[in-house]
N, C-alpha and C. Protein backbone atom coordinates (compact mmCIF):
# COMPACT_ATOMS: atom_id res chain seq x y z
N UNK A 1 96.25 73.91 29.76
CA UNK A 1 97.05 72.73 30.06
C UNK A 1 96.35 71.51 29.46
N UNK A 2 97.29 70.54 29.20
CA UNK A 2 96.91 68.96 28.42
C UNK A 2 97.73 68.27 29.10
N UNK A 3 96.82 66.75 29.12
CA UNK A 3 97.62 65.75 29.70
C UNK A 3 98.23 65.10 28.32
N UNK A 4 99.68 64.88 28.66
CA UNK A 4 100.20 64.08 27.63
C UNK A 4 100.22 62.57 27.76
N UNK A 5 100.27 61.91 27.08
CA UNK A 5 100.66 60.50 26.92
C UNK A 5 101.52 60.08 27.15
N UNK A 6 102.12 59.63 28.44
CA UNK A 6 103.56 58.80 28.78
C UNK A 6 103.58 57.92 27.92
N UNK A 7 104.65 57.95 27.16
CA UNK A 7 105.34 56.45 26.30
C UNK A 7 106.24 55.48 27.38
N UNK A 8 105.29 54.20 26.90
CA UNK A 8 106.26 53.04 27.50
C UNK A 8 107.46 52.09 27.26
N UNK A 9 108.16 51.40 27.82
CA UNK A 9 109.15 50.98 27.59
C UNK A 9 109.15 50.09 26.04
N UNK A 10 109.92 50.13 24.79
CA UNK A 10 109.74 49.73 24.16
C UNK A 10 110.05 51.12 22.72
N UNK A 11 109.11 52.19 23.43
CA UNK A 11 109.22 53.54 22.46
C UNK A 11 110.66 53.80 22.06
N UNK A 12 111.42 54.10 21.17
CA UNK A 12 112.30 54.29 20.94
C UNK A 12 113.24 56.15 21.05
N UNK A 13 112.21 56.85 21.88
CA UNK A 13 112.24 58.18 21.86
C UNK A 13 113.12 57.91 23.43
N UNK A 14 112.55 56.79 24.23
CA UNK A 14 113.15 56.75 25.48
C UNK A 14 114.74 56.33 25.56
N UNK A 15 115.41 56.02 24.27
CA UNK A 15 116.61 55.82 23.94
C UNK A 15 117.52 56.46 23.59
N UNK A 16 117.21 58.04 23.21
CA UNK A 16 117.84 58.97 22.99
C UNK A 16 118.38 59.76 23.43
N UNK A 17 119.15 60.64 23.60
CA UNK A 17 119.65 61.88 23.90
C UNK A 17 118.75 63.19 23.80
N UNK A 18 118.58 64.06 24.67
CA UNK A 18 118.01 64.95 24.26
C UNK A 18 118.70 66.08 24.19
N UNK A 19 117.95 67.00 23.36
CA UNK A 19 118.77 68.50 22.78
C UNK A 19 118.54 69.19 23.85
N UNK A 20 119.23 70.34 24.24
CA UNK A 20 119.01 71.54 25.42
C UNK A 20 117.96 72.44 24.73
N UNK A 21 117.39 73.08 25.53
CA UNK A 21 116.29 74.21 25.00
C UNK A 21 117.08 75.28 24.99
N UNK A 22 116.69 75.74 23.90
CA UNK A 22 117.02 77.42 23.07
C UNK A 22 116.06 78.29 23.35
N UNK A 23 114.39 77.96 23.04
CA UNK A 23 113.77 78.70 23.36
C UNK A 23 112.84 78.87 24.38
N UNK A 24 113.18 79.93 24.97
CA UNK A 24 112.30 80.38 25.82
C UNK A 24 110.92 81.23 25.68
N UNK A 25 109.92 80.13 25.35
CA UNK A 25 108.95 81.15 25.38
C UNK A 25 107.72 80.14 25.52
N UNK A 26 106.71 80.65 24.49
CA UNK A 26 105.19 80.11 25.36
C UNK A 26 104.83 78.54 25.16
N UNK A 27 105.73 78.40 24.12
CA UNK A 27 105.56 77.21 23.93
C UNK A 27 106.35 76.26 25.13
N UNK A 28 107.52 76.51 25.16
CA UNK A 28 108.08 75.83 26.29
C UNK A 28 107.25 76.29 27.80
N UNK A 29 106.49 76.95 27.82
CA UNK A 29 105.55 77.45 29.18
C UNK A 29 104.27 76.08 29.07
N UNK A 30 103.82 76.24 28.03
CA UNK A 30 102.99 75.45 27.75
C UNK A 30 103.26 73.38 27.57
N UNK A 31 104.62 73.49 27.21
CA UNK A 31 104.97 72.30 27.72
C UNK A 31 105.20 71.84 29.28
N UNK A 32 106.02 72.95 29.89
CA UNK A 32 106.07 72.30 31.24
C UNK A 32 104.71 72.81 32.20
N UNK A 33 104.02 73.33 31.38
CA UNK A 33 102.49 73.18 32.51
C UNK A 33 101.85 72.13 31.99
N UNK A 34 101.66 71.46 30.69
CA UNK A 34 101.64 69.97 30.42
C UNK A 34 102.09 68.98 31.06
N UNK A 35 103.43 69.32 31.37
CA UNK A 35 104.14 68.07 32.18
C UNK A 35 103.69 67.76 33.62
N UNK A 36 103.51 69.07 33.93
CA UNK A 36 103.32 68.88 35.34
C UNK A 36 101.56 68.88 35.95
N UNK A 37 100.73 69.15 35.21
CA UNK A 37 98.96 68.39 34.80
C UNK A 37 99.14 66.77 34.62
N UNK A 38 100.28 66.46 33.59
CA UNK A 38 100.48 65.00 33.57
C UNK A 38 101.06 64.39 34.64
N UNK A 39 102.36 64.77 35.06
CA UNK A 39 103.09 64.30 36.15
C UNK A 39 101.82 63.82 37.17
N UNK A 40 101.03 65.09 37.78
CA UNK A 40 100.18 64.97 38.66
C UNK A 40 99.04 63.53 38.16
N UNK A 41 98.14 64.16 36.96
CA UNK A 41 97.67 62.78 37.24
C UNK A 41 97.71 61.52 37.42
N UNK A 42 99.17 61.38 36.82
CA UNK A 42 99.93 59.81 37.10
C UNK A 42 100.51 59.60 38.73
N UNK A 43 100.40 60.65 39.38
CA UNK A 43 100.34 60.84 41.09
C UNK A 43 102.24 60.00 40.68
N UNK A 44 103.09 60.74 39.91
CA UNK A 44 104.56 60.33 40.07
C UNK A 44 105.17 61.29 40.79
N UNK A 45 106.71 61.04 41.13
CA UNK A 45 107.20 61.99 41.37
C UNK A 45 108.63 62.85 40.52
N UNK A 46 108.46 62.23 39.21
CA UNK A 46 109.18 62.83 38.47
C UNK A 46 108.66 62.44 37.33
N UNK A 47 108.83 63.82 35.84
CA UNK A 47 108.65 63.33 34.73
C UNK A 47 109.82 63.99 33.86
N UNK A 48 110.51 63.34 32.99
CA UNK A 48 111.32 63.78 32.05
C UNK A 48 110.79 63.77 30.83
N UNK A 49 110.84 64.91 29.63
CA UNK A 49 110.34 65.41 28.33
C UNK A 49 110.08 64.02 27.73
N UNK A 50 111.28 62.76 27.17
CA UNK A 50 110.78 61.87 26.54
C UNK A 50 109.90 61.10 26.86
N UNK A 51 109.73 61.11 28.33
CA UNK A 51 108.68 60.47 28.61
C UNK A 51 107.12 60.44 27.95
N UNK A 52 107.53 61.77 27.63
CA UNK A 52 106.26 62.39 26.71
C UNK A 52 106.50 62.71 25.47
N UNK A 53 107.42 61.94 24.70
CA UNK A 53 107.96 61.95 23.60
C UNK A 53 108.89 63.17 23.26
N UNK A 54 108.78 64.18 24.17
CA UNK A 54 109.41 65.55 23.76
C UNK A 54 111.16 65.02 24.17
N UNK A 55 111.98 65.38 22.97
CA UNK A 55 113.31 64.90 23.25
C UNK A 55 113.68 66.78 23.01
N UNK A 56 113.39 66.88 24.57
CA UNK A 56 114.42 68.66 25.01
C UNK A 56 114.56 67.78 26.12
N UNK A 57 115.15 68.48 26.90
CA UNK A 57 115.77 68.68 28.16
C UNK A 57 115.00 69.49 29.37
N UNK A 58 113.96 68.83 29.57
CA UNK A 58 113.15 69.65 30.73
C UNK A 58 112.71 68.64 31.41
N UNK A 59 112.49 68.39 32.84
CA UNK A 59 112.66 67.33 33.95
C UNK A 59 111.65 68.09 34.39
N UNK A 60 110.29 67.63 35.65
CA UNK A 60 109.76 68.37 36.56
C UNK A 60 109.23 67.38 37.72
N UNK A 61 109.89 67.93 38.96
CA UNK A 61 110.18 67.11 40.04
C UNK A 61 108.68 67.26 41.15
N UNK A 62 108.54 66.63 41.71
CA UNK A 62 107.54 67.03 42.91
C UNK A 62 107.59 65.94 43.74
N UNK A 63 108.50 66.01 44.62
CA UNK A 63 108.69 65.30 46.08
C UNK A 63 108.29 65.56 47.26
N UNK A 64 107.99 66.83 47.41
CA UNK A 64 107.51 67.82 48.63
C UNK A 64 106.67 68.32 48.62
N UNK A 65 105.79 68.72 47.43
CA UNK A 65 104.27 69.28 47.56
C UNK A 65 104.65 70.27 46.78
N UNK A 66 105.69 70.63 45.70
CA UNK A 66 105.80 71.48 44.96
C UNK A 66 106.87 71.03 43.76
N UNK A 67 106.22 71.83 42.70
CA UNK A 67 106.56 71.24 41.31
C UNK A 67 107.67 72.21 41.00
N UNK A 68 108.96 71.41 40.78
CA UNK A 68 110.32 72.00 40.46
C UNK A 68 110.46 72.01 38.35
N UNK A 69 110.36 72.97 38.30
CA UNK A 69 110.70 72.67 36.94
C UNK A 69 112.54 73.33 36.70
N UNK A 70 112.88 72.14 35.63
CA UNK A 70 114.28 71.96 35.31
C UNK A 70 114.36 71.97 33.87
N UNK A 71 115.11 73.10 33.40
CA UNK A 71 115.33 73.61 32.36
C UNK A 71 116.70 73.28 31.81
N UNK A 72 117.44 72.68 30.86
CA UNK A 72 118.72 72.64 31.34
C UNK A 72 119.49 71.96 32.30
N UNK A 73 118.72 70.79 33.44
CA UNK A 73 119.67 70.41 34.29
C UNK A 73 120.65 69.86 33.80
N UNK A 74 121.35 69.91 35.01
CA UNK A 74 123.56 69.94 35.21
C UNK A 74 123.41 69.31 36.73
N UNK A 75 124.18 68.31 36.67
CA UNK A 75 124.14 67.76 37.93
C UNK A 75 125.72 68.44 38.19
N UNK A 76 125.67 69.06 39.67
CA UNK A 76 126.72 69.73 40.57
C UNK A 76 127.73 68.96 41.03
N UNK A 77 126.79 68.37 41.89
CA UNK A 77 127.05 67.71 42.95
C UNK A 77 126.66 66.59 43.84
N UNK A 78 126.90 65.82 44.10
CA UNK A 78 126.43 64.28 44.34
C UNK A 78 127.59 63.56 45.60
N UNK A 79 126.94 63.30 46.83
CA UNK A 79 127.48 62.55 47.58
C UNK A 79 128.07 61.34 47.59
N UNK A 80 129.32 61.27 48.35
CA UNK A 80 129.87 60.19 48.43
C UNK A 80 129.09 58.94 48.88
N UNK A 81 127.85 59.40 49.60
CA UNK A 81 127.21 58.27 51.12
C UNK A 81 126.41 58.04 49.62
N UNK A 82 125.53 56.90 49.02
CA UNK A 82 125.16 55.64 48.43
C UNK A 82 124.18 55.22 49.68
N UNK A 83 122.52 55.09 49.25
CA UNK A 83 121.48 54.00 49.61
C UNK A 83 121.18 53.34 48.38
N UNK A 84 120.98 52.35 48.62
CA UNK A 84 119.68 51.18 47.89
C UNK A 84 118.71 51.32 48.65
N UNK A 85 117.38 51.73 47.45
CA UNK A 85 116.26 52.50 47.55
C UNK A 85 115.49 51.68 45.86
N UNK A 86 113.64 51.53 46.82
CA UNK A 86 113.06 51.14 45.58
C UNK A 86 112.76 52.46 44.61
N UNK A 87 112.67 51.73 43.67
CA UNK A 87 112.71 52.91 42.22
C UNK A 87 111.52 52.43 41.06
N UNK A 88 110.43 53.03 40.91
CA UNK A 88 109.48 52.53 39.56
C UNK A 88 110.02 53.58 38.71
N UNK A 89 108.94 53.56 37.82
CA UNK A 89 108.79 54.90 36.57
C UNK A 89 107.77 54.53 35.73
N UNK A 90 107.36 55.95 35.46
CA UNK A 90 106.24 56.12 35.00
C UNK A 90 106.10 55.43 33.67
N UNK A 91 107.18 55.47 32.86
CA UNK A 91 107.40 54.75 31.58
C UNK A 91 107.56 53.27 31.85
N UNK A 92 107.29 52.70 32.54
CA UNK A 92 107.54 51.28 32.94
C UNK A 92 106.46 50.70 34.22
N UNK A 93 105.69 50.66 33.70
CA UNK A 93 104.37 50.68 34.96
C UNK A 93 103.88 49.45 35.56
N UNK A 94 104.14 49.28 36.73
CA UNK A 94 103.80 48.10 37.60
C UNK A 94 105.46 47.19 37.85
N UNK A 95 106.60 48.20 37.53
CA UNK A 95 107.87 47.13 37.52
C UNK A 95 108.15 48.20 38.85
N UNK A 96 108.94 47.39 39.37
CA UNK A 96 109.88 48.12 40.59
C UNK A 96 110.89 47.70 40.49
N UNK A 97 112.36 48.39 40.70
CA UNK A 97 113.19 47.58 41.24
C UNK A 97 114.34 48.07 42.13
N UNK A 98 115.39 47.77 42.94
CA UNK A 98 116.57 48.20 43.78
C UNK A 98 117.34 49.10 43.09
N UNK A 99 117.60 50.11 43.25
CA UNK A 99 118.49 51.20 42.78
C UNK A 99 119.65 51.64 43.55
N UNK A 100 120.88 51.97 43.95
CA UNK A 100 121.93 52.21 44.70
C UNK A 100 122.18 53.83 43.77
N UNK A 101 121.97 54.21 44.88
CA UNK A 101 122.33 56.20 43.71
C UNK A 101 122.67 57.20 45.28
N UNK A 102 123.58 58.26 45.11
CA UNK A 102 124.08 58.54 45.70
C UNK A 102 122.54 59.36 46.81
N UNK A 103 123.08 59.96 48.04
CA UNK A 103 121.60 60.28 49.23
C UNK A 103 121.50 61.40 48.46
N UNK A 104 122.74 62.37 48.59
CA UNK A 104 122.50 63.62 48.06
C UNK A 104 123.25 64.38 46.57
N UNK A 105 121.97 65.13 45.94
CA UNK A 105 122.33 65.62 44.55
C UNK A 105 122.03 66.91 44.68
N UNK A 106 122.79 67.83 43.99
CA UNK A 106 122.48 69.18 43.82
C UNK A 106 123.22 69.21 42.24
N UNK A 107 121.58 70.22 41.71
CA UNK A 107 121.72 70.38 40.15
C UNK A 107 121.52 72.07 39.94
N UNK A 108 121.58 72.16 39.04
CA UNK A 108 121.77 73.74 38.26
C UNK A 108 121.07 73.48 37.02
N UNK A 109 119.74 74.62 36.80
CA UNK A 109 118.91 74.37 35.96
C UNK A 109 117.99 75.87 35.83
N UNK A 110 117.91 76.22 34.71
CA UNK A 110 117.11 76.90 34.03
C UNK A 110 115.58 76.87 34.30
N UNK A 111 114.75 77.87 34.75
CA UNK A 111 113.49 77.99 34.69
C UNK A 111 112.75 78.65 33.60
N UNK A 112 111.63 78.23 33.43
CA UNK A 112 110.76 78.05 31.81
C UNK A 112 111.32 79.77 30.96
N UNK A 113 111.64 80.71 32.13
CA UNK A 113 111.88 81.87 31.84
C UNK A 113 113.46 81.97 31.22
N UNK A 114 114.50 80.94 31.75
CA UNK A 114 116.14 80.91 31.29
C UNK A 114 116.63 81.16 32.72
N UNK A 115 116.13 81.56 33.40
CA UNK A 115 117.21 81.59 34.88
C UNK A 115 117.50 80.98 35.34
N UNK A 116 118.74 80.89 35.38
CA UNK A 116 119.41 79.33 36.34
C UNK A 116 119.25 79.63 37.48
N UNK A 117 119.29 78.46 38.09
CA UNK A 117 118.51 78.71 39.43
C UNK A 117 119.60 77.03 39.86
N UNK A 118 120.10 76.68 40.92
CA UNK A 118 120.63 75.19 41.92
C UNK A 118 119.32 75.30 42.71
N UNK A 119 119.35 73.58 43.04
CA UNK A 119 118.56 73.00 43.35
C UNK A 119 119.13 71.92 44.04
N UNK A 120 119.20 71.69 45.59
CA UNK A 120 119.48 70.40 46.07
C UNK A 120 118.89 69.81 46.70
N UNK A 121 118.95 68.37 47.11
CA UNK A 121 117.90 67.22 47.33
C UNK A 121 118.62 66.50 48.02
N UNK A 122 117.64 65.65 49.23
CA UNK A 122 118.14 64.97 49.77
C UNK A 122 117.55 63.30 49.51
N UNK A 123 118.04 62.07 49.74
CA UNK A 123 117.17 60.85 49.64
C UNK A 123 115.76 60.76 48.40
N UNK A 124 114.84 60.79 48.79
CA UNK A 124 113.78 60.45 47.76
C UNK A 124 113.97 62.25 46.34
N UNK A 125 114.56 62.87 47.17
CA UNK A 125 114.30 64.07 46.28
C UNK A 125 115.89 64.30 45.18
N UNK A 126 116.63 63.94 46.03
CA UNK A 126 118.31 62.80 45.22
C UNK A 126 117.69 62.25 44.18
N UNK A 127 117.35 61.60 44.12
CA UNK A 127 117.00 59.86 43.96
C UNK A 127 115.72 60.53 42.54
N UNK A 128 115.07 61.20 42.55
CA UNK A 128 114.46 61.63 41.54
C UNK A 128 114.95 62.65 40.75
N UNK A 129 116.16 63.44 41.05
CA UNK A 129 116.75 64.50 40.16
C UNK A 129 117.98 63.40 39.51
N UNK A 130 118.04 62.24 39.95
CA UNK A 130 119.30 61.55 39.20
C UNK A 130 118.57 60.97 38.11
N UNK A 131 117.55 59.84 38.51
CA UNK A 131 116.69 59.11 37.64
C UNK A 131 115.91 59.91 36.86
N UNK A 132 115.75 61.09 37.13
CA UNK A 132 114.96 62.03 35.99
C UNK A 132 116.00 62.58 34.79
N UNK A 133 117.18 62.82 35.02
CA UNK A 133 118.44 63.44 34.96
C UNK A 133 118.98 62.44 33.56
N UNK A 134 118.98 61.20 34.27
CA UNK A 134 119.50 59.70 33.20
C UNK A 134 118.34 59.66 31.92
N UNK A 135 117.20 60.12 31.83
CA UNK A 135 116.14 59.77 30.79
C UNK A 135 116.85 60.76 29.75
N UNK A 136 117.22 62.31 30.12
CA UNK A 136 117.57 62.91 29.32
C UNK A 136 119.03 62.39 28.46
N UNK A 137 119.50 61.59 29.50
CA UNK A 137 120.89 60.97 28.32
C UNK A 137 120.07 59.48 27.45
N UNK A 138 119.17 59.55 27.48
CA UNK A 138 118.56 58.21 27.14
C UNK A 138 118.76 56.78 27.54
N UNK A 139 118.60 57.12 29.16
CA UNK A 139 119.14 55.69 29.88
C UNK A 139 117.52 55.51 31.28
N UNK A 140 117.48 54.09 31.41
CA UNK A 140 116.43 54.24 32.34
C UNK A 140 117.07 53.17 34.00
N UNK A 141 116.05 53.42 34.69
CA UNK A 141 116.27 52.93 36.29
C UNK A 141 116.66 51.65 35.98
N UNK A 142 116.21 50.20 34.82
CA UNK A 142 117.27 49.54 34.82
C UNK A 142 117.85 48.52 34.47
N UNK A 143 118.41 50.06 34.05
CA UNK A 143 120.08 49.40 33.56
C UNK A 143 120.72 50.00 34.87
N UNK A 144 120.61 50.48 35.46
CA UNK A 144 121.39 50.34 36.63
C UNK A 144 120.70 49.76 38.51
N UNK A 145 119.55 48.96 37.91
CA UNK A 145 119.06 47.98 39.29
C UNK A 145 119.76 47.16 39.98
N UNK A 146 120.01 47.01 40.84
CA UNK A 146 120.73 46.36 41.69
C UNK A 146 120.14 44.79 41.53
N UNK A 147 118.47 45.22 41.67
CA UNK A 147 117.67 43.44 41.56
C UNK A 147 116.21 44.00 41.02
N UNK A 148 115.86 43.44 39.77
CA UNK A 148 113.96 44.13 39.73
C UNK A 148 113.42 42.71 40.64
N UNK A 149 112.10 43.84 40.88
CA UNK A 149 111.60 42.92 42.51
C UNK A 149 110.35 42.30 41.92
N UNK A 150 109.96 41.44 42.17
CA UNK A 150 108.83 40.36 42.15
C UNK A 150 107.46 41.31 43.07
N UNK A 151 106.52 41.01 42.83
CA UNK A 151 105.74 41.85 43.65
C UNK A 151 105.35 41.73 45.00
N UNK A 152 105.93 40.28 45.51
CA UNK A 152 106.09 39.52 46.97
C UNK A 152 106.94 40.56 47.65
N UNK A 153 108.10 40.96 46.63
CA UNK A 153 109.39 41.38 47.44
C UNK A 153 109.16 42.64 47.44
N UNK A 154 108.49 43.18 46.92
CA UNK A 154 108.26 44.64 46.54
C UNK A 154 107.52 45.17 48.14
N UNK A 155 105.89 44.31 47.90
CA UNK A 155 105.49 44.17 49.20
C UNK A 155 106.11 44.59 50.74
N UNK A 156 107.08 43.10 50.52
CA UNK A 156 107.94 43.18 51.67
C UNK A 156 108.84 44.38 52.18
N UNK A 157 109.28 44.49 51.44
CA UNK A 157 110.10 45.89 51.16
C UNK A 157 109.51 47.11 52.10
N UNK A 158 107.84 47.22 51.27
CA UNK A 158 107.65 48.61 51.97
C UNK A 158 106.90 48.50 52.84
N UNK A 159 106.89 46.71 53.52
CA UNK A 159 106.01 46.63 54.79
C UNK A 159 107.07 47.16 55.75
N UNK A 160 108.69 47.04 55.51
CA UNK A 160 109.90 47.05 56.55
C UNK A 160 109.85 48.60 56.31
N UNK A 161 110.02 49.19 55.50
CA UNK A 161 110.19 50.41 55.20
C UNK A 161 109.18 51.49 56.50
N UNK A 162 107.57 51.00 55.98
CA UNK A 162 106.65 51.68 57.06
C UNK A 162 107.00 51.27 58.14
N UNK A 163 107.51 50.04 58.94
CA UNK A 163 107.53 49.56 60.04
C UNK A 163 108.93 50.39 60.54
N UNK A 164 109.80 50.56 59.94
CA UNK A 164 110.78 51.71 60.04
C UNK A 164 110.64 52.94 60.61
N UNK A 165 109.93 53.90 59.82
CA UNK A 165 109.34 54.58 59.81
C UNK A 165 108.53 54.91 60.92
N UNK A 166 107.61 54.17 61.25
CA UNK A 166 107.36 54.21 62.54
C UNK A 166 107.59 53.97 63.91
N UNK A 167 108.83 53.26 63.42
CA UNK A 167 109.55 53.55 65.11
C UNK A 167 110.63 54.42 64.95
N UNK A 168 111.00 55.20 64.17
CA UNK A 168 111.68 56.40 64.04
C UNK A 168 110.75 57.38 65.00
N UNK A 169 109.35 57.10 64.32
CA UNK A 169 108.10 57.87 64.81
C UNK A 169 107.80 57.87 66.68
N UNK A 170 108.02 57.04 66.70
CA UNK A 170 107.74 56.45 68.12
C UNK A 170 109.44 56.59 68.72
N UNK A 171 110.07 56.81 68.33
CA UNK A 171 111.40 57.20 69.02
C UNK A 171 112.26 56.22 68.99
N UNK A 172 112.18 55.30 68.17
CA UNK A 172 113.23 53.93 68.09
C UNK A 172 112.40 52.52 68.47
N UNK A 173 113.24 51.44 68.33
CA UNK A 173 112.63 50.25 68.48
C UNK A 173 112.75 50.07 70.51
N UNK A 174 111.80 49.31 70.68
CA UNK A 174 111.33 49.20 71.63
C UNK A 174 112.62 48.18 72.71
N UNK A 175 112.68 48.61 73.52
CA UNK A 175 113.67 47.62 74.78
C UNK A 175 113.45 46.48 75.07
């Protein structure tokens, strides 16, 4: 395994379309155990091929403590219910901004071997099979931001977010 070089906003590889994979074999093994050595050290939770200049079609997710590789994704299925949710990327480093994308996605995708295999997600794990999903048409988080956030607001954001969070934890807000 090798860590690759995320390209940043500006690269012109992040503008493209990418081709579907044909071949299955060591080389494409050897790319997505690249991706996902890289993914990890950038501690993200999604990386798409151009990110790493590779214009195929291979996405690899890790929201839960395990690395989804996507061969081929096909988005299924996608909920009617819509959050606004913060969104970075790895190709764009130190920007954040508001994203509105549906809670839940379920995709259909090929593993490094060709087996399709569905895959569905809820909220943060949604929310990274869409935005991983858009790099391969050559589009990024935004052009479709609701607001990019200042780093005050960013802050703020995920002070309400944890404070959330923990009274979910604690059983709701207090009487």
């Amino acid at each position: 395994m090798a860590l690759r070089n995320i390209v940043t906003v500006g690269d012109p590889v992040l503008t493209k379309v990418c081709r579907p994979v044909t071949k299955f074999d060591a080389r494409l093994a050897q790319l997505i155990d690249d991706m996902i050595e890289t993914l990890h050290d950038a501690n993200g939770a999604g990386l798409a091929a151009p990110q790493i200049g590779i214009l195929r079609r291979v996405v690899i997710i890790n929201t839960e403590g395990e690395d989804w590789e996507l061969v081929n994704p096909e988005l299924v299925e996608v909920s009617e219910e819509e959050e606004s949710g913060i969104e970075g990327c790895l190709s764009l480093p130190g920007k954040w901004g508001l994203v509105t994308r549906p809670v839940y996605a379920k995709v259909r995708a090929q593993d490094r071997n060709g087996d399709w295999y569905e895959y569905e997600g809820e909220d943060l794990t949604a929310r990274c099979f869409l935005h991983e999903l858009d790099h391969l048409d050559g589009h990024m988080y935004t052009e479709f931001a609701d607001k990019m956030l200042t780093p005050e607001e960013l802050e703020e954001l995920l002070k309400q977010e944890a404070e959330a969070a923990q009274e979910e934890e604690e059983g709701g807000p207090e009487a």
